[in-house]
N, C-alpha and C. Protein backbone atom coordinates (compact mmCIF):
# COMPACT_ATOMS: atom_id res chain seq x y z
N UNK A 1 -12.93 -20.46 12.38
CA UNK A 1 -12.72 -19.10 11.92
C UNK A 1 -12.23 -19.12 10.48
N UNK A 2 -12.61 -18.60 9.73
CA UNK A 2 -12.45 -17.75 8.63
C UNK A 2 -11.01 -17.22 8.15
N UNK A 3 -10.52 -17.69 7.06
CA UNK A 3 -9.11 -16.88 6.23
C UNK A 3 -9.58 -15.52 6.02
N UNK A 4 -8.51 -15.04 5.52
CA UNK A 4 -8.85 -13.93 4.67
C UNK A 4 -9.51 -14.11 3.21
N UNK A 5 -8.36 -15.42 3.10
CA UNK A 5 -8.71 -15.64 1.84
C UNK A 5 -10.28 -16.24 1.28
N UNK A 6 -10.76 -16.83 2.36
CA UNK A 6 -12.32 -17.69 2.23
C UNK A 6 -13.26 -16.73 1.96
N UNK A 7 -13.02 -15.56 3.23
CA UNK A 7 -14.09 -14.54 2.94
C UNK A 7 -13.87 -13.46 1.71
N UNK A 8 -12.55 -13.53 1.09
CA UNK A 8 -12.25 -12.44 -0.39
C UNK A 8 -13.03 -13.33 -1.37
N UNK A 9 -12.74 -14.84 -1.01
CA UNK A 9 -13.58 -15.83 -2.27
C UNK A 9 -15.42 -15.30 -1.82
N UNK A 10 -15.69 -15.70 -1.14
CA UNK A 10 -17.30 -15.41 -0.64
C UNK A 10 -17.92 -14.09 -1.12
N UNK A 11 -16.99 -13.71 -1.01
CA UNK A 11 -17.29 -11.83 -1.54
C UNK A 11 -17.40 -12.07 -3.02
N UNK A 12 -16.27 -12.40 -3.61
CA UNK A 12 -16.54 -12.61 -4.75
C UNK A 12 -17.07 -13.57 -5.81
N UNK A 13 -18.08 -13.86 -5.05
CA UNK A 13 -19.13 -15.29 -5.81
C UNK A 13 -20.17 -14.17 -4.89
N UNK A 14 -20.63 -13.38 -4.90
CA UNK A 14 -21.69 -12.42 -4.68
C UNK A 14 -22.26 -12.02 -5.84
N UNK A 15 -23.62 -11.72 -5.86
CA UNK A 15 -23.84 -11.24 -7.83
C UNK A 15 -23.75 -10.25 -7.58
N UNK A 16 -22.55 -9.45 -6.68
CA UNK A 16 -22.76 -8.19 -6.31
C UNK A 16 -21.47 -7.76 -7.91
N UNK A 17 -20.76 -9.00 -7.65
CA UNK A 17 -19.31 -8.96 -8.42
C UNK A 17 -19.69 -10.15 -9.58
N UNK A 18 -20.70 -10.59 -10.24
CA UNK A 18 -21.27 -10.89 -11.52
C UNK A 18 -20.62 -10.75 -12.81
N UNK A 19 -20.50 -9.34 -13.35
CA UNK A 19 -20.14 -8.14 -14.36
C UNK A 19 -18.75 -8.58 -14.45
N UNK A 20 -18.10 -8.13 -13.38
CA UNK A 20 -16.30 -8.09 -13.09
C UNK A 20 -16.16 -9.59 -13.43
N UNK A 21 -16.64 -10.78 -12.64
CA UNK A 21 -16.46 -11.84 -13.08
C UNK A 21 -16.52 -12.49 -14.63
N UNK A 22 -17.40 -12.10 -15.24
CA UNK A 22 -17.66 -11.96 -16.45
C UNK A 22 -16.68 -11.28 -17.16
N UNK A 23 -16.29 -10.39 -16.88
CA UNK A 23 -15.45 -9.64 -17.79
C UNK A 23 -13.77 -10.63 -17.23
N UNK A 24 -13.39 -10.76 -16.37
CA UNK A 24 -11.92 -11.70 -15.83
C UNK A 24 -12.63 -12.87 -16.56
N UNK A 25 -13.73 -13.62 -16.92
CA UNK A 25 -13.52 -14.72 -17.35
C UNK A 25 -13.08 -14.76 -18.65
N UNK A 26 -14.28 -13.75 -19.33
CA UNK A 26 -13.87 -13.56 -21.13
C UNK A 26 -12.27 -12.98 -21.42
N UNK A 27 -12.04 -12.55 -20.54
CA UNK A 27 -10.23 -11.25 -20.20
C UNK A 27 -9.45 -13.29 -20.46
N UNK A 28 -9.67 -14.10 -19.68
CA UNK A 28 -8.59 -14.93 -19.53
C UNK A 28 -8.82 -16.07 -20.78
N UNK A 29 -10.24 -16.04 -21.89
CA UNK A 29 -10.12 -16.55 -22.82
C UNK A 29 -8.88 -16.49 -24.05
N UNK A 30 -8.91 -15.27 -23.73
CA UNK A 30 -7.81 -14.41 -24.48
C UNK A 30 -6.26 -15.13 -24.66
N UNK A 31 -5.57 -15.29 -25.30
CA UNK A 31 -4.51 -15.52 -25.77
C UNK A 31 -3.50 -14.59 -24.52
N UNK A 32 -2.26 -15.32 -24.15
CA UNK A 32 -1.62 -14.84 -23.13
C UNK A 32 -0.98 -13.58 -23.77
N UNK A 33 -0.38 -13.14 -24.32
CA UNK A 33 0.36 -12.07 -25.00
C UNK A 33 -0.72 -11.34 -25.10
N UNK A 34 -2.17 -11.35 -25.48
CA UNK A 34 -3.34 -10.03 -25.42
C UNK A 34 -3.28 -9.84 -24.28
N UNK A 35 -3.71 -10.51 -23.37
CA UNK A 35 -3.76 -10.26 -21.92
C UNK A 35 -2.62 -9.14 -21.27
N UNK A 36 -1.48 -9.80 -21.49
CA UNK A 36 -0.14 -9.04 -20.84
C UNK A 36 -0.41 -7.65 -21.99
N UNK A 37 -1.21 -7.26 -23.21
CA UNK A 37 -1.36 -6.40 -23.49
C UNK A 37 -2.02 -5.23 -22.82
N UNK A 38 -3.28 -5.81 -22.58
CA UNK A 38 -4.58 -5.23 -22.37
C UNK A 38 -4.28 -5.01 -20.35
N UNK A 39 -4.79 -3.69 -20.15
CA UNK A 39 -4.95 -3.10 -18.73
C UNK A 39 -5.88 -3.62 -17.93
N UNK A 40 -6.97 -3.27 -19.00
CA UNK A 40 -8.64 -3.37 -18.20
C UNK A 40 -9.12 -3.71 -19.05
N UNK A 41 -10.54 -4.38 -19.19
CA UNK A 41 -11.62 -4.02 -19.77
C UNK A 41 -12.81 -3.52 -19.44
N UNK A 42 -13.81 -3.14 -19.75
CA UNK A 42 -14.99 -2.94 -18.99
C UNK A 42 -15.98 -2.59 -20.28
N UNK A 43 -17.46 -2.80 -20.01
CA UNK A 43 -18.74 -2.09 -20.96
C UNK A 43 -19.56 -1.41 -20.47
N UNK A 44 -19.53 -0.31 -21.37
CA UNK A 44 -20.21 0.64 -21.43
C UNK A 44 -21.50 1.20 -22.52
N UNK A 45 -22.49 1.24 -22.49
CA UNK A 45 -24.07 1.18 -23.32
C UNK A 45 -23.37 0.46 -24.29
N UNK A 46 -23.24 -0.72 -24.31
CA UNK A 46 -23.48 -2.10 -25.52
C UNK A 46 -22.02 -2.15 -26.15
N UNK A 47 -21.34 -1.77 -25.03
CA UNK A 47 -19.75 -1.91 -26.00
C UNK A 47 -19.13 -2.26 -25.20
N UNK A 48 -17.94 -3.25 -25.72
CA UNK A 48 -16.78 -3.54 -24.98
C UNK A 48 -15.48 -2.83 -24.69
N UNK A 49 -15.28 -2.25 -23.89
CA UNK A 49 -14.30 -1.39 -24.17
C UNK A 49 -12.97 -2.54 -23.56
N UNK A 50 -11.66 -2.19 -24.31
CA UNK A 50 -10.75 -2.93 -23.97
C UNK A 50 -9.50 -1.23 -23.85
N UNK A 51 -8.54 -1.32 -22.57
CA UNK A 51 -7.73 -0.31 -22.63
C UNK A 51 -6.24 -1.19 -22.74
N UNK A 52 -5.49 -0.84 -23.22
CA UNK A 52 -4.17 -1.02 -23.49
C UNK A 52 -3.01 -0.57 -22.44
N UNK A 53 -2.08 -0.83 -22.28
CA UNK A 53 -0.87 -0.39 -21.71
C UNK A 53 -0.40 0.23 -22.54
N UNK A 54 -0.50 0.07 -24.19
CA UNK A 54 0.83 0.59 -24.41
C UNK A 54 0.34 1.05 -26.53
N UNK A 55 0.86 2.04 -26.59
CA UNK A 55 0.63 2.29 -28.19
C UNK A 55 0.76 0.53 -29.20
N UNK A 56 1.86 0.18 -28.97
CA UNK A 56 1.88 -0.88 -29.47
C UNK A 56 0.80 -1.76 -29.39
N UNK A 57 0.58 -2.22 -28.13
CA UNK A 57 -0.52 -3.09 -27.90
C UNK A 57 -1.85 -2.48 -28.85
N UNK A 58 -2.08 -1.35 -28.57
CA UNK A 58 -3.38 -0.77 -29.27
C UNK A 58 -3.22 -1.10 -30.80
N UNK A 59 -2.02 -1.14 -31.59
CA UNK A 59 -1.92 -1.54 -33.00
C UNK A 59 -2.28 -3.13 -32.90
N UNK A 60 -1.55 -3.24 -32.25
CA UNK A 60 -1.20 -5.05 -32.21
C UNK A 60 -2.78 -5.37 -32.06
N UNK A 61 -4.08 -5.27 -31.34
CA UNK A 61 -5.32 -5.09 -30.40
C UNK A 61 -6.22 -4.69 -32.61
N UNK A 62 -6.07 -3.90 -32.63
CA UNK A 62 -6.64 -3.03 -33.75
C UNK A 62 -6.32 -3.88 -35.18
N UNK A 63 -6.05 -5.39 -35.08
CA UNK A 63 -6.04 -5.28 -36.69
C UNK A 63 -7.12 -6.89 -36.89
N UNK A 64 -7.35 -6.47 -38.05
CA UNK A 64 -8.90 -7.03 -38.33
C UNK A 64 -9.03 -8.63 -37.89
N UNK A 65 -7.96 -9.08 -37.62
CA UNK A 65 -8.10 -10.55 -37.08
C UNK A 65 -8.28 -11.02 -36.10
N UNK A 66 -7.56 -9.48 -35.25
CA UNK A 66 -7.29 -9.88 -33.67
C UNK A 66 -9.32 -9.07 -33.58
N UNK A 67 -9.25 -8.49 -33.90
CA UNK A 67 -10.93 -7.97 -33.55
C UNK A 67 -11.85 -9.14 -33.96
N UNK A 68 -11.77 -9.67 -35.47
CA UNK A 68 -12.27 -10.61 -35.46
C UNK A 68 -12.60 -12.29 -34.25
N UNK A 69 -10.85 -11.94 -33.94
CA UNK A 69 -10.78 -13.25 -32.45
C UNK A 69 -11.68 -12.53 -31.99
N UNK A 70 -12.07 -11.33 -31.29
CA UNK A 70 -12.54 -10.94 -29.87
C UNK A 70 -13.47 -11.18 -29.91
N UNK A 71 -14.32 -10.72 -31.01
CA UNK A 71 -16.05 -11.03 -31.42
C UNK A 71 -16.23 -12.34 -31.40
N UNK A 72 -15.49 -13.21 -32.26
CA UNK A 72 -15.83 -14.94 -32.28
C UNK A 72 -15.96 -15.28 -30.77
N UNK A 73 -14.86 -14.94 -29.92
CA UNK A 73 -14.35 -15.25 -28.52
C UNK A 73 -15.95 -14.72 -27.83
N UNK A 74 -16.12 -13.71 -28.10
CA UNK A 74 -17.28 -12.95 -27.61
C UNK A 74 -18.47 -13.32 -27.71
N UNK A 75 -19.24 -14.41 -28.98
CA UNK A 75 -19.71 -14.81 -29.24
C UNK A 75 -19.94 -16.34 -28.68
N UNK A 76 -18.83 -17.24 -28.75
CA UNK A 76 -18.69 -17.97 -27.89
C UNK A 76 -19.35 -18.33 -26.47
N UNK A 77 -18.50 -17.10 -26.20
CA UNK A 77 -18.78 -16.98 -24.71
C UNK A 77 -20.28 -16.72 -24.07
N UNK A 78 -20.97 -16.64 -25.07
CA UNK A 78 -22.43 -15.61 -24.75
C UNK A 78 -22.59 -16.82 -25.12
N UNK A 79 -23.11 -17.43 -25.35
CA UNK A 79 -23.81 -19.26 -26.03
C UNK A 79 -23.02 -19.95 -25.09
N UNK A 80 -22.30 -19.61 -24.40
CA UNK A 80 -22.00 -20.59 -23.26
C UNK A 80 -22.86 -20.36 -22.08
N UNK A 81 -22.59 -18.86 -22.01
CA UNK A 81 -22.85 -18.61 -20.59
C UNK A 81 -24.19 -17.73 -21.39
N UNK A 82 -25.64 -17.89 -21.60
CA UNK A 82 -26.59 -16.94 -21.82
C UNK A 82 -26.40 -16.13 -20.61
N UNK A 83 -26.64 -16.23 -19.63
CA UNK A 83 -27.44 -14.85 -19.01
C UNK A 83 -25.75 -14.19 -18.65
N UNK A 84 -25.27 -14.39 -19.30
CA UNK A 84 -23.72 -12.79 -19.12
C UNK A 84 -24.18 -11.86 -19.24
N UNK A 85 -23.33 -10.78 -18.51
CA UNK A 85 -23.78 -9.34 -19.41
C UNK A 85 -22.94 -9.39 -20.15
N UNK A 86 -22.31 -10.00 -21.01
CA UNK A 86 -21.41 -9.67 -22.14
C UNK A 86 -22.43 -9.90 -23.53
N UNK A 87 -23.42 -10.65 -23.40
CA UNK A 87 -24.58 -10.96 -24.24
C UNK A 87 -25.07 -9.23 -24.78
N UNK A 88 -24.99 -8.25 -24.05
CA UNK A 88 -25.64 -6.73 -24.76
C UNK A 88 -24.60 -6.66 -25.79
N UNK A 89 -23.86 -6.58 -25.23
CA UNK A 89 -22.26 -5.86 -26.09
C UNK A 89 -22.62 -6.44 -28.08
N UNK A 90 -22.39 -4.85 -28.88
CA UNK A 90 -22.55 -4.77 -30.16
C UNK A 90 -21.27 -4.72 -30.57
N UNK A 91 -20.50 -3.93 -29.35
CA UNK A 91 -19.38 -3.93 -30.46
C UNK A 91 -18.29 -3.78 -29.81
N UNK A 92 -16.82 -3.68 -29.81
CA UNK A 92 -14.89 -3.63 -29.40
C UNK A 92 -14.72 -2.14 -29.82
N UNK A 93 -14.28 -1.63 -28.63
CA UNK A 93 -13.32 -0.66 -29.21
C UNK A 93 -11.94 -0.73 -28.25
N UNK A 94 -11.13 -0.34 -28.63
CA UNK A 94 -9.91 0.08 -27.85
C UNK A 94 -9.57 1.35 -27.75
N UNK A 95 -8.51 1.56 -26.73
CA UNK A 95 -8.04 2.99 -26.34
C UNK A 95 -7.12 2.27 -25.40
N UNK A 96 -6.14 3.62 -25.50
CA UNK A 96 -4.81 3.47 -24.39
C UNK A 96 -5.14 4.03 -23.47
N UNK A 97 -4.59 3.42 -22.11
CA UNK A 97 -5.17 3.92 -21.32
C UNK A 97 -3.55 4.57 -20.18
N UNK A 98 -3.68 5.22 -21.10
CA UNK A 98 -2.02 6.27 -20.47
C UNK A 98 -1.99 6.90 -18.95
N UNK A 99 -3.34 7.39 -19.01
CA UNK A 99 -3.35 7.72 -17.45
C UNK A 99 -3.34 6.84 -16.36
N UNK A 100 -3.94 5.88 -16.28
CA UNK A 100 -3.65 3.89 -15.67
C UNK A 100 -2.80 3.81 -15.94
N UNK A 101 -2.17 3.72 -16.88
CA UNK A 101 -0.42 3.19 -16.74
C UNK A 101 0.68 4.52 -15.69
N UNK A 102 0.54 5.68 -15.87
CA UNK A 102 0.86 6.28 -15.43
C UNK A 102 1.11 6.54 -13.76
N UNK A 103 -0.54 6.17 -13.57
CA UNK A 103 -0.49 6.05 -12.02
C UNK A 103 0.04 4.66 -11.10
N UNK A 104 -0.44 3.76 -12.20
CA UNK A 104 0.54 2.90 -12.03
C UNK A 104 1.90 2.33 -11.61
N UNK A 105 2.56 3.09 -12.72
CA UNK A 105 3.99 3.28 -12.69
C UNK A 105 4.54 3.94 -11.29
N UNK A 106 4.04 4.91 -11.47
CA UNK A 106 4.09 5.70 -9.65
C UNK A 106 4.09 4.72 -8.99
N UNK A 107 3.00 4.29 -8.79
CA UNK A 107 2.51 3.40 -7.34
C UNK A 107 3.93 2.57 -7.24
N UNK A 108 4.01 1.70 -8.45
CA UNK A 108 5.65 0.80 -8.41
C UNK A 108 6.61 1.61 -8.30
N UNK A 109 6.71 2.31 -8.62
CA UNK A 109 8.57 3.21 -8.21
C UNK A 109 8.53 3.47 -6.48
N UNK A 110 7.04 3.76 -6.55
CA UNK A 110 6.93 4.56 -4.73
C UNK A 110 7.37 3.08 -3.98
N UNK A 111 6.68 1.96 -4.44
CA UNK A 111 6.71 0.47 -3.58
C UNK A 111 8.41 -0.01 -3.72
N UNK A 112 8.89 0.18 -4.75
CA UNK A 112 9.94 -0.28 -5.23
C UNK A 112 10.85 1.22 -3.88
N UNK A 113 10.78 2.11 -3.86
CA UNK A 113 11.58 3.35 -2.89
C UNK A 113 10.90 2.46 -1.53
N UNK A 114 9.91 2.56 -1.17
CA UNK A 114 9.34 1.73 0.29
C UNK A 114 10.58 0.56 0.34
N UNK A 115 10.52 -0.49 -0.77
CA UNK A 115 10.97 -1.39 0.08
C UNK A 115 12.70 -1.42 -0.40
N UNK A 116 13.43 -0.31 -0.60
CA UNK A 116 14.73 -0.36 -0.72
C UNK A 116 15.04 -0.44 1.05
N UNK A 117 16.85 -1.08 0.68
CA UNK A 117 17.05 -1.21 2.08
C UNK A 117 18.07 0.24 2.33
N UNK A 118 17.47 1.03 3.11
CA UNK A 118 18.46 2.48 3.35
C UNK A 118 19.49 2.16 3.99
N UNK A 119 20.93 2.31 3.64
CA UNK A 119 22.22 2.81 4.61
C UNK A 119 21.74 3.02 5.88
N UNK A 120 22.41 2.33 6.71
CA UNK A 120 22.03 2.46 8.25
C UNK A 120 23.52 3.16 8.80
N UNK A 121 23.30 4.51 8.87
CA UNK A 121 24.69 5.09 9.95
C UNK A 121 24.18 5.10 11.26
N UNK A 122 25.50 4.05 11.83
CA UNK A 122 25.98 4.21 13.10
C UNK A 122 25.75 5.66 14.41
N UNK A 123 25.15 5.50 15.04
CA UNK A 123 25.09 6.75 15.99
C UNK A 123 26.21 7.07 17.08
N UNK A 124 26.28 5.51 17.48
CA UNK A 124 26.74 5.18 18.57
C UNK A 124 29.24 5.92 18.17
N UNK A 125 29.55 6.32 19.22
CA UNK A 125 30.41 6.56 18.72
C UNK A 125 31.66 5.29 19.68
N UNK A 126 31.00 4.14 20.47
CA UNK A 126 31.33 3.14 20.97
C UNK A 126 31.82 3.78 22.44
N UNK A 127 31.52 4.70 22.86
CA UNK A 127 32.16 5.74 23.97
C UNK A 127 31.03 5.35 25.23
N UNK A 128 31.33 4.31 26.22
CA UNK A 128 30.04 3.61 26.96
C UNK A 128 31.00 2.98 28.11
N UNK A 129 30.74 2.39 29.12
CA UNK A 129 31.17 2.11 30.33
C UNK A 129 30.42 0.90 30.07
N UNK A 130 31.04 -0.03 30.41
CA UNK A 130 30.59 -1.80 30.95
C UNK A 130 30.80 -1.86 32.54
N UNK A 131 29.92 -1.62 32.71
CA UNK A 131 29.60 -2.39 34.22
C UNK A 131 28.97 -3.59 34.38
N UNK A 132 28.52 -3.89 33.42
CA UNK A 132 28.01 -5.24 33.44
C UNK A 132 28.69 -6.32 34.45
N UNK A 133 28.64 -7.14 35.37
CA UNK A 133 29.59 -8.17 36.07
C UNK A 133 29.34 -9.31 35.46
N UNK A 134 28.33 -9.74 34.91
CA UNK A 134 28.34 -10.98 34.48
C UNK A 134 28.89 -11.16 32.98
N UNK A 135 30.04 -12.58 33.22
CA UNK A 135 31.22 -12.28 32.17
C UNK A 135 31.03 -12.36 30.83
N UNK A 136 30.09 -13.26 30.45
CA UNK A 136 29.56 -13.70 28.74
C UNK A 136 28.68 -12.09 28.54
N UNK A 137 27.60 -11.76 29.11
CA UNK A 137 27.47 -10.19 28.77
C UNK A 137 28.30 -9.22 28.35
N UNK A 138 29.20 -9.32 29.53
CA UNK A 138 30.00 -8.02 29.23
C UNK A 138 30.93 -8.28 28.07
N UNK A 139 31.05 -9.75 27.64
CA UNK A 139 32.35 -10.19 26.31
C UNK A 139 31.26 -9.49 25.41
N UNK A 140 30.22 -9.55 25.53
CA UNK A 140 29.15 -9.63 24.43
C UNK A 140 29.06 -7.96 23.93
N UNK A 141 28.92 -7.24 25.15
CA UNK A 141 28.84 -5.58 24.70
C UNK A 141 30.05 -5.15 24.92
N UNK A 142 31.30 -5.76 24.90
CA UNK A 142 32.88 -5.48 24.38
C UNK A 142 32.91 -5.78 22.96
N UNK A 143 32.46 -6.40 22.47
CA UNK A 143 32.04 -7.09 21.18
C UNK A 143 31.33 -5.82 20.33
N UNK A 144 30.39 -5.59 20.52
CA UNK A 144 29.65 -4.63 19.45
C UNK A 144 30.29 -3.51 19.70
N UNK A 145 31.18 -3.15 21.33
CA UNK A 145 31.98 -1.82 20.72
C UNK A 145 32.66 -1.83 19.62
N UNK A 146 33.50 -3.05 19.73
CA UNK A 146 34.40 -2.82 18.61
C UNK A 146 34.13 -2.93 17.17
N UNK A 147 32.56 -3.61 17.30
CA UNK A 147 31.83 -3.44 16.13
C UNK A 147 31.64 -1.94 15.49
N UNK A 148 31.28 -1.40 16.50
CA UNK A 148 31.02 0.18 16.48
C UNK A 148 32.33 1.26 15.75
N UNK A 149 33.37 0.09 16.59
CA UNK A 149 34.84 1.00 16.52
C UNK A 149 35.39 1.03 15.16
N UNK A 150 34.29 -0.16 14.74
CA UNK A 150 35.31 -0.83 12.95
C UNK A 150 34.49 0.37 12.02
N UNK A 151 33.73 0.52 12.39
CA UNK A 151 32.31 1.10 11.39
C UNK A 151 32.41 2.48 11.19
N UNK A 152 33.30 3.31 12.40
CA UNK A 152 33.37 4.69 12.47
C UNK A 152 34.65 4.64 11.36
């Protein structure tokens, strides 16, 4: 039988996921600090589009050297790999991509509220009868009364 993980790999060595692969491969040529810049990328009629997290990044992304890397990088990469679809692509642009970060951010505050640990109040007001006869039991739920008793 099958991982999860075997069949997420199988899926993705499909030429269904080609494009995406292509684009995560050229994405990880990239210098680590662009990367932790950059959101997404994706192309659209003969362009590369690259989106940003953050105003900064888009300056930092936008000046004639770092564009210059992307094209060389881009170039590269197409003479490595001919049949890419990164081979159409004429040209880089950037844009922030504020609304992705945005929903983003949500999603983490909501995950970050999911996995807080909430205050647990006590219900119990320790007010219960032991009938229990057997003696290590009954030490045992004499025990969490007074657990109960400390807590009120």
């Amino acid at each position: 039988m099958k991982s999860t993980k075997d069949i997420i790999n199988e899926i993705q060595k499909s030429p269904l996921y080609d494009k995406i692969r292509d684009l995560q491969n050229f994405l990880k040529l990239l210098s680590p600090t662009h990367q932790q810049v950059i959101a997404f990328i994706y192309i659209k009629e003969r362009t590369l589009f690259i989106a940003c997290k953050h105003n900064l990044g888009l300056q930092e992304l936008k000046r004639d050297s770092n564009i210059n890397l992307i094209k060389e990088l881009l170039k590269t990469y197409v003479k490595l790999k001919p049949l890419s679809n990164l081979r159409e692509v004429s040209d880089v642009k950037f844009f922030v991509a504020t609304e992705f970060m945005a929903k983003r951010r949500k999603k983490e505050e909501l995950l970050k509220k999911a996995m807080e640990i909430k205050p647990y109040f006590e219900l119990s007001k320790g007010k219960f009868k032991n009938n229990i006869k057997d003696e290590k039991i009954h030490a045992k739920f004499e025990e969490i009364r007074e657990l109960i008793l400390a807590s009120n």
